[in-house]
PDB file of N, CA and C in Angstrom:
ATOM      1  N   UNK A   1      51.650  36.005   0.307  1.00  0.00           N
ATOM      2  CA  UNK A   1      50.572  35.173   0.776  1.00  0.00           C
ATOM      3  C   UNK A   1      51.081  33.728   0.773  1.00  0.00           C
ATOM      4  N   UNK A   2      50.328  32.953   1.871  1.00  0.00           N
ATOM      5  CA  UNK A   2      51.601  31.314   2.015  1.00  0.00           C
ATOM      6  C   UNK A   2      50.520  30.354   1.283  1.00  0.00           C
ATOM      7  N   UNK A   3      50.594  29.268   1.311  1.00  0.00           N
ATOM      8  CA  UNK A   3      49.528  28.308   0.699  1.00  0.00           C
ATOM      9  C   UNK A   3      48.477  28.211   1.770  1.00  0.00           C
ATOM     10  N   UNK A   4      48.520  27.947   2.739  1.00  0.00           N
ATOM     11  CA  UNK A   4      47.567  28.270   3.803  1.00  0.00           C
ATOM     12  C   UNK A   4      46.650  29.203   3.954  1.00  0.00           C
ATOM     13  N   UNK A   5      46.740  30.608   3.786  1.00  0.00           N
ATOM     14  CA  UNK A   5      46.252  31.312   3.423  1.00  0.00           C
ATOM     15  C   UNK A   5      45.189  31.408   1.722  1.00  0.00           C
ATOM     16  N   UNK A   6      46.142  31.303   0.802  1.00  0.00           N
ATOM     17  CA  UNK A   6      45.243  30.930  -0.768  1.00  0.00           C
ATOM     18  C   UNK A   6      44.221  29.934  -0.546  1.00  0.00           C
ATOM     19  N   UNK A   7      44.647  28.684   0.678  1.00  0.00           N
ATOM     20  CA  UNK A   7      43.577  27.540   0.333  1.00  0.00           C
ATOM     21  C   UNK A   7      42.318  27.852   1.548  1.00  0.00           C
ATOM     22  N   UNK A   8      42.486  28.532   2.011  1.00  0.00           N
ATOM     23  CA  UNK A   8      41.119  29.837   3.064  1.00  0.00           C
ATOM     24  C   UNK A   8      40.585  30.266   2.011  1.00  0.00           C
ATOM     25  N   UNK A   9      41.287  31.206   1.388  1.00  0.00           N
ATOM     26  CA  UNK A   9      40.410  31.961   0.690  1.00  0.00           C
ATOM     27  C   UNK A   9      39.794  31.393  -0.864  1.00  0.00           C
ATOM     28  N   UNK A  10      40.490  30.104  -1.156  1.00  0.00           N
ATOM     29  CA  UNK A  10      39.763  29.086  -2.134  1.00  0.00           C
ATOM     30  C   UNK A  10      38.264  28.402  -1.391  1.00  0.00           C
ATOM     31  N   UNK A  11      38.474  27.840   0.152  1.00  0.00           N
ATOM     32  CA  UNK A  11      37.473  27.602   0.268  1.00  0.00           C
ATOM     33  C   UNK A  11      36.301  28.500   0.394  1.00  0.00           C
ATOM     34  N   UNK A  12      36.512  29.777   0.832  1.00  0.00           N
ATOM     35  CA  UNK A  12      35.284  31.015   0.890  1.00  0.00           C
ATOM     36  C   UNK A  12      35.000  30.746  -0.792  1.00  0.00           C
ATOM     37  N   UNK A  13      35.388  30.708  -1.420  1.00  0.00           N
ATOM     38  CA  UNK A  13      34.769  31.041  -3.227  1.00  0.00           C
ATOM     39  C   UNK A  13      33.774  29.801  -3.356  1.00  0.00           C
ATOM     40  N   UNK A  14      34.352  28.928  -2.628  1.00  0.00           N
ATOM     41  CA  UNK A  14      33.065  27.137  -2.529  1.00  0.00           C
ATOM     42  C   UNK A  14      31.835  27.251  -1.854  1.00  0.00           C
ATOM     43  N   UNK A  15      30.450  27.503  -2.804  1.00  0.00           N
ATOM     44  CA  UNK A  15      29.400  27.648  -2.420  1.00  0.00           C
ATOM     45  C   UNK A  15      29.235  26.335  -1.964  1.00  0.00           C
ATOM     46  N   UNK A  16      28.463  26.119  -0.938  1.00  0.00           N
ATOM     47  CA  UNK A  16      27.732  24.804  -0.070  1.00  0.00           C
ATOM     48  C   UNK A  16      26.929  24.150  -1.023  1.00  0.00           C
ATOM     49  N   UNK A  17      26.653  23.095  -1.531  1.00  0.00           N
ATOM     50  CA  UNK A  17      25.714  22.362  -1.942  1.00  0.00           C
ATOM     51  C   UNK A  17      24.118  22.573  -1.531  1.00  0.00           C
ATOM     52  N   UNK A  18      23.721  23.096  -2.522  1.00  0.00           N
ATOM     53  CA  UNK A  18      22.251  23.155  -2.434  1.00  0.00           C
ATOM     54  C   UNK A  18      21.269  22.219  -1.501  1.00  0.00           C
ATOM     55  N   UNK A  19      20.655  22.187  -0.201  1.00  0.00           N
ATOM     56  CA  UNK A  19      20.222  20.990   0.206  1.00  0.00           C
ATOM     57  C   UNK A  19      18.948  20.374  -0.888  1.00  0.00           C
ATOM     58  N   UNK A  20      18.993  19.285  -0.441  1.00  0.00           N
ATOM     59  CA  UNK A  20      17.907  18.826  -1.315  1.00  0.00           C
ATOM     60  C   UNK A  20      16.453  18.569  -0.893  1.00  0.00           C
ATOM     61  N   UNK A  21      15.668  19.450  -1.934  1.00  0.00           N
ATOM     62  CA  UNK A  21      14.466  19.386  -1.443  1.00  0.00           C
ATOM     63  C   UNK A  21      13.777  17.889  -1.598  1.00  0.00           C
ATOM     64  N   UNK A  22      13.266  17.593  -0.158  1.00  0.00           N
ATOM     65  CA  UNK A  22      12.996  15.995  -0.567  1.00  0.00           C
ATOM     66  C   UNK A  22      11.662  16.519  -0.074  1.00  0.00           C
ATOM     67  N   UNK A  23      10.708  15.387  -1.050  1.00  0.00           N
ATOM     68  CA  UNK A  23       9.019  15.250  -1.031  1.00  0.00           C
ATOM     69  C   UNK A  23       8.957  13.997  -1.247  1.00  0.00           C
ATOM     70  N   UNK A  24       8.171  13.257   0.032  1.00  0.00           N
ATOM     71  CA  UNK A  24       7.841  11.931   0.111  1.00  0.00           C
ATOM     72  C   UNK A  24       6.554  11.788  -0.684  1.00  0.00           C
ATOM     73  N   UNK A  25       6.763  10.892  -1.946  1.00  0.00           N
ATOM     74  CA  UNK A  25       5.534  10.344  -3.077  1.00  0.00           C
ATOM     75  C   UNK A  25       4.990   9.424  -2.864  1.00  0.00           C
ATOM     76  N   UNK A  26       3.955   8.884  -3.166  1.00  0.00           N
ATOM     77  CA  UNK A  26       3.669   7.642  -3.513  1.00  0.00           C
ATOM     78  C   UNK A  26       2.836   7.664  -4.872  1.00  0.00           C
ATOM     79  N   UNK A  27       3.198   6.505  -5.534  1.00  0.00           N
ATOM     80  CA  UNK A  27       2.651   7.117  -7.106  1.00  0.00           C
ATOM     81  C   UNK A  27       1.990   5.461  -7.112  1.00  0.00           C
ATOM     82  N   UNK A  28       0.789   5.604  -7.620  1.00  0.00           N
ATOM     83  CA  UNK A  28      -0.477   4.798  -7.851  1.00  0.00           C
ATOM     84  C   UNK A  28      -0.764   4.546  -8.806  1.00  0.00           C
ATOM     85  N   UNK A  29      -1.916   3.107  -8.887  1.00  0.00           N
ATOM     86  CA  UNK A  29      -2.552   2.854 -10.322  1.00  0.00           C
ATOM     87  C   UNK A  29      -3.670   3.011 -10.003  1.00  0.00           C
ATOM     88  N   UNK A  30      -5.017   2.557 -10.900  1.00  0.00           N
ATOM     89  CA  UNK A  30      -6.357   2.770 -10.870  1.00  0.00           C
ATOM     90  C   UNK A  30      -6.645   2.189  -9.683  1.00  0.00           C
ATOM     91  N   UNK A  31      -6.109   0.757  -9.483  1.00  0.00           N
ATOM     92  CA  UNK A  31      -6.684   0.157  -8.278  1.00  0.00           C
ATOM     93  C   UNK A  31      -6.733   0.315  -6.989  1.00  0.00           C
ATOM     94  N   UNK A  32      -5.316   1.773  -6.847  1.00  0.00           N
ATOM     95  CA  UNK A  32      -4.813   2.016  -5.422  1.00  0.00           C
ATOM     96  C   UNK A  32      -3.011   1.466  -5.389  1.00  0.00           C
ATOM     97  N   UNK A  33      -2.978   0.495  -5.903  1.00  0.00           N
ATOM     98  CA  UNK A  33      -1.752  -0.088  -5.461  1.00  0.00           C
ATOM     99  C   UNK A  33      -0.723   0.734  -5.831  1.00  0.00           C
ATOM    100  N   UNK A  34       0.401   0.918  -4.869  1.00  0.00           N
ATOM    101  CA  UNK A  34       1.527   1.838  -4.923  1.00  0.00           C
ATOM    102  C   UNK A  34       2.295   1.454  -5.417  1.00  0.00           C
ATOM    103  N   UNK A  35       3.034   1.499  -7.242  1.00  0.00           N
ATOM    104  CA  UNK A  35       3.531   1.402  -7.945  1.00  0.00           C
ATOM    105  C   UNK A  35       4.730   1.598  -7.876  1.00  0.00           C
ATOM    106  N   UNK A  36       5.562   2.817  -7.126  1.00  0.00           N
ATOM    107  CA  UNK A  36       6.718   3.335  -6.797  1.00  0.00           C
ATOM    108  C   UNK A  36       6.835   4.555  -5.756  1.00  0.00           C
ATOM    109  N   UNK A  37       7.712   4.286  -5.171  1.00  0.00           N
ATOM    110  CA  UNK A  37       7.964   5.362  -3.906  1.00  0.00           C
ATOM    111  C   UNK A  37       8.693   6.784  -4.458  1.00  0.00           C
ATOM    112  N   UNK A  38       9.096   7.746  -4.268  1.00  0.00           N
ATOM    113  CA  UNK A  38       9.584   8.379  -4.657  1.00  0.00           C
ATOM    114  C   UNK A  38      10.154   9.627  -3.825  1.00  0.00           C
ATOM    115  N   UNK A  39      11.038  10.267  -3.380  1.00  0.00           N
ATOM    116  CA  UNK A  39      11.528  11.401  -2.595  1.00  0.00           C
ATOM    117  C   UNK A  39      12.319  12.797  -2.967  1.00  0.00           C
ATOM    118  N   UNK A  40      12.794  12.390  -4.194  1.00  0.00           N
ATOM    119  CA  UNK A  40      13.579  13.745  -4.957  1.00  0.00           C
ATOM    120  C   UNK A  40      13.671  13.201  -6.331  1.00  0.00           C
ATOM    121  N   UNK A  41      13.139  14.071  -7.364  1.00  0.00           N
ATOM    122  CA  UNK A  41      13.312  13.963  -8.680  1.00  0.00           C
ATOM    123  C   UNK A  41      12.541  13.079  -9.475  1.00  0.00           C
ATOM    124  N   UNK A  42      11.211  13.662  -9.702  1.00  0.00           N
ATOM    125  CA  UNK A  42      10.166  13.078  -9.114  1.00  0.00           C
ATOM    126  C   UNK A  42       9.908  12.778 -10.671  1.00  0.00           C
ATOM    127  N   UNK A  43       9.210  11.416 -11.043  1.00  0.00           N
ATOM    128  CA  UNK A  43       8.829  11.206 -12.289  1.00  0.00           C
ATOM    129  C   UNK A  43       7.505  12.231 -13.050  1.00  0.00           C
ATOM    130  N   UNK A  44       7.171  12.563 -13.995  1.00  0.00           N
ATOM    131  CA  UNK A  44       6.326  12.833 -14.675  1.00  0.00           C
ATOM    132  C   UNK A  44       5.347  11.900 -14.222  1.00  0.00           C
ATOM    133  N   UNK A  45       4.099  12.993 -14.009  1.00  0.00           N
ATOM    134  CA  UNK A  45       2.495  11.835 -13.546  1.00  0.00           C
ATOM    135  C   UNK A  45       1.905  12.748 -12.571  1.00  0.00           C
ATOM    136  N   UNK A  46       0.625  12.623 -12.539  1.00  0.00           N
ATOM    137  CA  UNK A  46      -0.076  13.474 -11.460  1.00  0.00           C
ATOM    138  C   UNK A  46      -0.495  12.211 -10.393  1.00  0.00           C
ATOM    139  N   UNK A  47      -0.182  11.107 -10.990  1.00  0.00           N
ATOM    140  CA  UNK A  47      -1.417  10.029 -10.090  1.00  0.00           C
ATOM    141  C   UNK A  47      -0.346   9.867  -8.969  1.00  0.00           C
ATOM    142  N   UNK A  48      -0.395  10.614  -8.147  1.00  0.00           N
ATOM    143  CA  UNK A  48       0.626  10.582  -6.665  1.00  0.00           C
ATOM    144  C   UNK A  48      -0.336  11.205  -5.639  1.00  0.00           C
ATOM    145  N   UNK A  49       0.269  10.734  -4.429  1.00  0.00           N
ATOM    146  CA  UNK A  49      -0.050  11.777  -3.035  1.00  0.00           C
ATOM    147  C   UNK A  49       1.168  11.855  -2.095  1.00  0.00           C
ATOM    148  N   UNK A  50       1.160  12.811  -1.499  1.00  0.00           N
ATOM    149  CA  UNK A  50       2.274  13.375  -1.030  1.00  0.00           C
ATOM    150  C   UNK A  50       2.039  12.647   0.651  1.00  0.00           C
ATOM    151  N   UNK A  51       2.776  11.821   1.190  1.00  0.00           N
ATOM    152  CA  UNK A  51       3.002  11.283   2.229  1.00  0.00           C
ATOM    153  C   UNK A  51       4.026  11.725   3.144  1.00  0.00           C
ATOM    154  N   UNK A  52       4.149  11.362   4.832  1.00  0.00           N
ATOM    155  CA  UNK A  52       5.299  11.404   5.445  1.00  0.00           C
ATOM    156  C   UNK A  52       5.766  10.274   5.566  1.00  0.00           C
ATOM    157  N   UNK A  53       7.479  10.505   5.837  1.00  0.00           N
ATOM    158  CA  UNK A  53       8.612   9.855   6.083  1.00  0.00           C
ATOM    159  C   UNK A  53       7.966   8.683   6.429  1.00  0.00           C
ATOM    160  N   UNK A  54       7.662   8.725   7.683  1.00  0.00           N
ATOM    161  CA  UNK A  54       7.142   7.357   8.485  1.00  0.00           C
ATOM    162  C   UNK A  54       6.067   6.334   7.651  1.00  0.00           C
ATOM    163  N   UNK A  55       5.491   7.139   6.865  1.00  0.00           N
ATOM    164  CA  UNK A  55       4.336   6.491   5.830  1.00  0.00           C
ATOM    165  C   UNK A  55       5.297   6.240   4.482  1.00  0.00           C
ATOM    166  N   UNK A  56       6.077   6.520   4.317  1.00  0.00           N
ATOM    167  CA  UNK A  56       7.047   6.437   3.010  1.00  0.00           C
ATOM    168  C   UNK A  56       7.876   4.866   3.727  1.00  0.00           C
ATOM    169  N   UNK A  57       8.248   4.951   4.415  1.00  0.00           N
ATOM    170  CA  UNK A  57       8.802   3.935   5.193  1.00  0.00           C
ATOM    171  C   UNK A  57       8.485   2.771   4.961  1.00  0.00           C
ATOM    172  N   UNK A  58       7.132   2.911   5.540  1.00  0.00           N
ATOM    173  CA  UNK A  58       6.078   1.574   5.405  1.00  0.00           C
ATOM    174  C   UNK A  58       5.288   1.818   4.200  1.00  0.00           C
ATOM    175  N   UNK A  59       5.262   2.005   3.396  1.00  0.00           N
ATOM    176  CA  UNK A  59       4.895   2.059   2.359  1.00  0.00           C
ATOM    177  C   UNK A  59       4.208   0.344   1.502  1.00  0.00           C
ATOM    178  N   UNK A  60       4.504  -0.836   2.034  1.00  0.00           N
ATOM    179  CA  UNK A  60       3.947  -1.786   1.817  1.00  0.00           C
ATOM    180  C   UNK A  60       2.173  -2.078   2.992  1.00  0.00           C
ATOM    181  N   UNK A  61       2.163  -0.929   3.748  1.00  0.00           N
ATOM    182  CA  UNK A  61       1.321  -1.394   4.702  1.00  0.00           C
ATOM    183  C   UNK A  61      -0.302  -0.114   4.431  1.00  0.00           C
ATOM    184  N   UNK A  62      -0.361   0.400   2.981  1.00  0.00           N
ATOM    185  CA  UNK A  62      -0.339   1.312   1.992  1.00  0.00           C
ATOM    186  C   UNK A  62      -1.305   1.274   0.866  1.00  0.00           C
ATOM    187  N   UNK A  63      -2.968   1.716   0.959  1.00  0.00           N
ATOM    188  CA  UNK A  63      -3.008   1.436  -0.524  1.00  0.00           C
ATOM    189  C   UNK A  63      -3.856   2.854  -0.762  1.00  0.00           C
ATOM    190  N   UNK A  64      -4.040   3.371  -2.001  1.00  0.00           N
ATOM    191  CA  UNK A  64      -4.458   4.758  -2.296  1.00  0.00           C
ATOM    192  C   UNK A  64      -5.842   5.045  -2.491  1.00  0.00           C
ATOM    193  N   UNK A  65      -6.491   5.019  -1.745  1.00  0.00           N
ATOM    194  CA  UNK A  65      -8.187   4.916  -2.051  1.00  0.00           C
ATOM    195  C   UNK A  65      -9.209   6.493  -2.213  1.00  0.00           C
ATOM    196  N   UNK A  66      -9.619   6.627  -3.473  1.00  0.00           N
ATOM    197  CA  UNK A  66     -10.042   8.278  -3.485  1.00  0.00           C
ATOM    198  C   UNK A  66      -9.514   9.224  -2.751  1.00  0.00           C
ATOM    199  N   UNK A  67      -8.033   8.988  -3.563  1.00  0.00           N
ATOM    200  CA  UNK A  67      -6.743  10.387  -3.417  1.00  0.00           C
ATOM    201  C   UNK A  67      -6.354  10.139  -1.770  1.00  0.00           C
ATOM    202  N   UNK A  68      -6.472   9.164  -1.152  1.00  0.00           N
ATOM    203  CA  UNK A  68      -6.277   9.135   0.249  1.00  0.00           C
ATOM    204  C   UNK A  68      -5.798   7.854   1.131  1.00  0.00           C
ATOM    205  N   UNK A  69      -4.545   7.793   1.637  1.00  0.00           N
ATOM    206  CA  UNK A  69      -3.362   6.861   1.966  1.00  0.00           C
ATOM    207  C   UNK A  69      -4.522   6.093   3.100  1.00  0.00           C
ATOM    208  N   UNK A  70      -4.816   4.595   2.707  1.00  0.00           N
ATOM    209  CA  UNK A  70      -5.115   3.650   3.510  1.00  0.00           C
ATOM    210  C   UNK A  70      -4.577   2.647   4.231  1.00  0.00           C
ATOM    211  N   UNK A  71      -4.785   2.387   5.440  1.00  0.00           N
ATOM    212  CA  UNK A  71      -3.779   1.300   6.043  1.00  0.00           C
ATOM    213  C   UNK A  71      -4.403  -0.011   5.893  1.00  0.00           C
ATOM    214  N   UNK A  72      -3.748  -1.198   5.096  1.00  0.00           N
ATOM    215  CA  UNK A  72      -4.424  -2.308   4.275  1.00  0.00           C
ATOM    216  C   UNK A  72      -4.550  -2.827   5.685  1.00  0.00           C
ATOM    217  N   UNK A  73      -6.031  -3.682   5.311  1.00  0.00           N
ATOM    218  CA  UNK A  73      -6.368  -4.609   7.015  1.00  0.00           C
ATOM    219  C   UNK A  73      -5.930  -5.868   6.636  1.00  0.00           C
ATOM    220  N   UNK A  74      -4.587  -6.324   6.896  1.00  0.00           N
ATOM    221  CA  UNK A  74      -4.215  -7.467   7.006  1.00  0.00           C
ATOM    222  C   UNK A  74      -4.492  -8.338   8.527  1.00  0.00           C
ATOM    223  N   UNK A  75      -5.447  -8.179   8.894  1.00  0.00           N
ATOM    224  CA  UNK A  75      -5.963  -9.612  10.047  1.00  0.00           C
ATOM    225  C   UNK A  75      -6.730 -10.638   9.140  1.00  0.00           C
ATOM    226  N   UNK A  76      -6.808 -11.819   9.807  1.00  0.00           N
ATOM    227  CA  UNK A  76      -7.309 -12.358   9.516  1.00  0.00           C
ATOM    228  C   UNK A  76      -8.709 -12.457   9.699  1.00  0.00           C
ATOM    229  N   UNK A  77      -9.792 -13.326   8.659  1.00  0.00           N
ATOM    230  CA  UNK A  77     -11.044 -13.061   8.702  1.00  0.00           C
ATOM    231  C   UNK A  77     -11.537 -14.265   8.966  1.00  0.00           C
ATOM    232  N   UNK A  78     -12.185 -14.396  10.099  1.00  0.00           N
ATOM    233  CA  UNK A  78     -13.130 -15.860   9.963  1.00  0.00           C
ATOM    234  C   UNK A  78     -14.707 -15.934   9.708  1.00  0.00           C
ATOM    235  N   UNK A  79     -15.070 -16.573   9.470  1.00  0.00           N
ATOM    236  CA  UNK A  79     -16.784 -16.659   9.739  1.00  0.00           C
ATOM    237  C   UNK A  79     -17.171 -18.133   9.946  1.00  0.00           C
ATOM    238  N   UNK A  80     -18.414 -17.468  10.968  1.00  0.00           N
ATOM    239  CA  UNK A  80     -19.081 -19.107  11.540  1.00  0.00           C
ATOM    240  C   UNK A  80     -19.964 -19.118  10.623  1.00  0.00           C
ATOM    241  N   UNK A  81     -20.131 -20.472  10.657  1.00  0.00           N
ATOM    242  CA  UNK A  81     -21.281 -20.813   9.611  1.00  0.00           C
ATOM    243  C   UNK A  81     -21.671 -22.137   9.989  1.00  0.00           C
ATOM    244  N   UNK A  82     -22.818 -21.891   9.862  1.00  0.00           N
ATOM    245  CA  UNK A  82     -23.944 -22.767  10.341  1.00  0.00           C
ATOM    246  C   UNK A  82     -24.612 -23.537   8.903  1.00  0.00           C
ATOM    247  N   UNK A  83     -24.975 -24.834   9.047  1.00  0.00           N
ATOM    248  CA  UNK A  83     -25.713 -25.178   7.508  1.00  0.00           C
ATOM    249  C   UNK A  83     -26.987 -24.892   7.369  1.00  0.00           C
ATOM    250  N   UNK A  84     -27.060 -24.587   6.303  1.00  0.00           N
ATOM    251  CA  UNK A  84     -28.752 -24.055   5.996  1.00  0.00           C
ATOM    252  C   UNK A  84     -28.651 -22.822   5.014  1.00  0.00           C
ATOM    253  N   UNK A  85     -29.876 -22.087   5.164  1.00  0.00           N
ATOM    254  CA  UNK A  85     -29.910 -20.968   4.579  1.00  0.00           C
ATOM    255  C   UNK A  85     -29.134 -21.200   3.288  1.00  0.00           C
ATOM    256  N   UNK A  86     -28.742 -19.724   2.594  1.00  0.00           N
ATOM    257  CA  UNK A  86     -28.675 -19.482   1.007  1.00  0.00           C
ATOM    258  C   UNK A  86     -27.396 -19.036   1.014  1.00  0.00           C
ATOM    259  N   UNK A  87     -26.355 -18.615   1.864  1.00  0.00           N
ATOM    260  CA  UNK A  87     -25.726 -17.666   2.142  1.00  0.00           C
ATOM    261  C   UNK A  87     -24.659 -17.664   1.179  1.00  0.00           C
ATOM    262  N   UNK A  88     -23.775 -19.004   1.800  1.00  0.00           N
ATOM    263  CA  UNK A  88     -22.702 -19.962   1.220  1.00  0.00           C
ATOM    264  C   UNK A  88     -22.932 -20.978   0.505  1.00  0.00           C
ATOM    265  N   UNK A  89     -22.415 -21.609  -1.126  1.00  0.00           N
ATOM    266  CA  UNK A  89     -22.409 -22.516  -1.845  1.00  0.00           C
ATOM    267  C   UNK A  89     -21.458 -23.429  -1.302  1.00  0.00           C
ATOM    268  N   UNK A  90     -21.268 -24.435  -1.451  1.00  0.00           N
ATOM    269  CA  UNK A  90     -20.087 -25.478  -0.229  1.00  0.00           C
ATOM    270  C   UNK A  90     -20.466 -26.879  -0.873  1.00  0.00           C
ATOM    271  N   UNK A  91     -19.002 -27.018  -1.024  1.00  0.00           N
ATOM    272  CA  UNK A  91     -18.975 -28.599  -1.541  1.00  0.00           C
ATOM    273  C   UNK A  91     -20.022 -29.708  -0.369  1.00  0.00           C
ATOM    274  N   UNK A  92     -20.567 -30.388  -0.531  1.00  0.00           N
ATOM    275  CA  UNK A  92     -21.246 -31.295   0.366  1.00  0.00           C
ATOM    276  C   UNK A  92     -20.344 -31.950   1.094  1.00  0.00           C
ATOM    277  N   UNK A  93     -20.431 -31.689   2.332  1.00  0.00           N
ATOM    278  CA  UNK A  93     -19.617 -32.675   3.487  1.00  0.00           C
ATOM    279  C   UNK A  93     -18.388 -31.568   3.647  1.00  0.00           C
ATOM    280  N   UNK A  94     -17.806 -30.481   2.678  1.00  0.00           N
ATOM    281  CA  UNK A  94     -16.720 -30.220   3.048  1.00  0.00           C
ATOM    282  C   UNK A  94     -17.388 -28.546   3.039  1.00  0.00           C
ATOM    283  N   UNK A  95     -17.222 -27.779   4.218  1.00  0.00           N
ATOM    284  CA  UNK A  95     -18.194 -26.656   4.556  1.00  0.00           C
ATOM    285  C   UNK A  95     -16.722 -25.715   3.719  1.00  0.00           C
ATOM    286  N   UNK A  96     -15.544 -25.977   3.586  1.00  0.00           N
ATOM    287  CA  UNK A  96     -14.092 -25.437   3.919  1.00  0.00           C
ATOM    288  C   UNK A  96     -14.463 -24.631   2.295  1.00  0.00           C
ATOM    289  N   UNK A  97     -14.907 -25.808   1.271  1.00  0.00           N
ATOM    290  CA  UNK A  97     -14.770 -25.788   0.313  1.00  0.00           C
ATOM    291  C   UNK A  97     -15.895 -24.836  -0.467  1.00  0.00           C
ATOM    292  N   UNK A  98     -15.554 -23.062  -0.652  1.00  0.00           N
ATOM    293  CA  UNK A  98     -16.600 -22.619  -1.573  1.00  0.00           C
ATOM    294  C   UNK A  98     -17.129 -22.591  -2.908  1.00  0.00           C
ATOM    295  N   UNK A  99     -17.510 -22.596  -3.021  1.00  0.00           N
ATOM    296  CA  UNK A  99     -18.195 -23.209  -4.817  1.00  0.00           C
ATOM    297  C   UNK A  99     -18.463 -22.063  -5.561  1.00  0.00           C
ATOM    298  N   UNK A 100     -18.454 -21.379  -6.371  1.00  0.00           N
ATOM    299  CA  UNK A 100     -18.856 -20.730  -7.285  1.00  0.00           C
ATOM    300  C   UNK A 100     -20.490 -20.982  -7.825  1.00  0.00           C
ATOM    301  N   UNK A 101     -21.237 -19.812  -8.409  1.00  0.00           N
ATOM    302  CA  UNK A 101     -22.823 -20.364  -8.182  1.00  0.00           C
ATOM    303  C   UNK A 101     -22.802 -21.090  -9.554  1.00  0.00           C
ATOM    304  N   UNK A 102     -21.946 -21.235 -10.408  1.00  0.00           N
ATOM    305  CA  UNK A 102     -22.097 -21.887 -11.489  1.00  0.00           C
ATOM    306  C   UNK A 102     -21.596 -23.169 -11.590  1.00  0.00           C
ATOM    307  N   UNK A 103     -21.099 -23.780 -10.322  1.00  0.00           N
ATOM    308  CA  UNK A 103     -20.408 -25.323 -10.067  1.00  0.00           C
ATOM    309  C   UNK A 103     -22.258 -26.183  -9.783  1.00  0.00           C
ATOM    310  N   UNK A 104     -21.698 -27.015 -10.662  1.00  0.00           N
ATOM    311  CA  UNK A 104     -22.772 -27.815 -11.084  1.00  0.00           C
ATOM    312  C   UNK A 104     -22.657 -29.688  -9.802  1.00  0.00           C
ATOM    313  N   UNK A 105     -21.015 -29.637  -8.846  1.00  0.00           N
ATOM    314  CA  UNK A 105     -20.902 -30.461  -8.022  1.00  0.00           C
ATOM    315  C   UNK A 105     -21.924 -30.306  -7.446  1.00  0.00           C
ATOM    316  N   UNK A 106     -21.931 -31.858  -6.792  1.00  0.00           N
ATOM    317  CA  UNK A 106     -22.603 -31.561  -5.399  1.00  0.00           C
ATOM    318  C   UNK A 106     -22.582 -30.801  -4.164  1.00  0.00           C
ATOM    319  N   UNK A 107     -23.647 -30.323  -3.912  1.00  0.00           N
ATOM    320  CA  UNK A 107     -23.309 -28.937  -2.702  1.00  0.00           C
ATOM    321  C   UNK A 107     -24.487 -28.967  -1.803  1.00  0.00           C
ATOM    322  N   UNK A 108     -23.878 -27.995  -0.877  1.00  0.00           N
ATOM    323  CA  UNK A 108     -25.101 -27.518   0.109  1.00  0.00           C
ATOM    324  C   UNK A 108     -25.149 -26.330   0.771  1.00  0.00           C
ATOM    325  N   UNK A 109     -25.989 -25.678   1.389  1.00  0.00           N
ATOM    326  CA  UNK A 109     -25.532 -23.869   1.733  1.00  0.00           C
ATOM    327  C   UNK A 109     -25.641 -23.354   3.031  1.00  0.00           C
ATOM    328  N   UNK A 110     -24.697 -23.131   3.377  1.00  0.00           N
ATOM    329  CA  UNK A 110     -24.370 -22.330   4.742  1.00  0.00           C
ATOM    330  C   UNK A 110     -24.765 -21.299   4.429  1.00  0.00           C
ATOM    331  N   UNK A 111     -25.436 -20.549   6.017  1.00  0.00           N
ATOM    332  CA  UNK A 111     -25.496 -19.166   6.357  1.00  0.00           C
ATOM    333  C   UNK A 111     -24.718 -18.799   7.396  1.00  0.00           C
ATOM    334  N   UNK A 112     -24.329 -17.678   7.210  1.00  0.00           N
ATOM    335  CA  UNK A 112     -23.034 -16.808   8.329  1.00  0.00           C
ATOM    336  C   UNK A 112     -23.549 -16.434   9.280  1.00  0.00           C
ATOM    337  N   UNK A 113     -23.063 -16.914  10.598  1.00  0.00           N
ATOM    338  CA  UNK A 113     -23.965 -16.346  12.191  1.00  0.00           C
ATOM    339  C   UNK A 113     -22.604 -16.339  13.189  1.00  0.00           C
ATOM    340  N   UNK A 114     -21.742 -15.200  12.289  1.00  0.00           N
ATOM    341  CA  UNK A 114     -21.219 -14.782  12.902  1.00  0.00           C
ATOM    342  C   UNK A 114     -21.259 -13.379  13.987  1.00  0.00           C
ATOM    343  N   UNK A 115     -20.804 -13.462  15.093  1.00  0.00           N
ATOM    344  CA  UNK A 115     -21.072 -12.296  16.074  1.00  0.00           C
ATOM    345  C   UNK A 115     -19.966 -11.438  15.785  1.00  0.00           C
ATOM    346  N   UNK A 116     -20.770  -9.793  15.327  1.00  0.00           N
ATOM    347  CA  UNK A 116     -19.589  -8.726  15.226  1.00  0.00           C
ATOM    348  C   UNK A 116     -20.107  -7.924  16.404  1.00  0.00           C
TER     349      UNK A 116
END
């Protein structure tokens, strides 16, 4: 038998590498927020849901709301506001500025008449 031959029949004895079972995670806290991604070898924890690739991907665009993958609404939000009414607390003169109901500044109160 030549070396050519022995190193054939060395490679038949070489089992293939196991493929690897991959499972796209996302592992959560109470609030939703996705703590760590995960795909093979998976940490200890139940607080996960099992996602696809493409959602593993984007995984910042992601938050976990009663066991169920949400897409966060990052647009922006405006509202018109008109002065009067109870609606909005607002520094006086500056509408920009919201107040907390326990700010004792001077203020005045917008209501929202915005069109949805």
């Amino acid at each position: 038998m030549n070396s050519l031959d022995e190193l054939t029949k060395a490679f038949e004895l070489v089992t293939p590498p196991k493929p690897l079972d991959i499972q796209y995670r996302f592992y959560y806290n109470e609030k939703g927020d996705i703590t760590m991604c995960s795909m093979a070898d998976h940490p200890d924890g139940d607080n996960y849901i099992v996602v696809t690739r493409s959602e593993f991907d984007n995984y910042f665009d992601y938050r976990v709301k009663d066991g169920k993958l949400k897409i966060i609404d990052r647009s922006p939000k405006f509202k018109k506001l008109m002065q009067g009414g109870n609606q909005y607390k607002v520094a006086k003169h500056h509408a920009a500025i919201l107040l907390d109901k326990t700010d004792t500044i001077d203020h005045e109160y917008y209501t929202d008449i915005t069109d949805d």
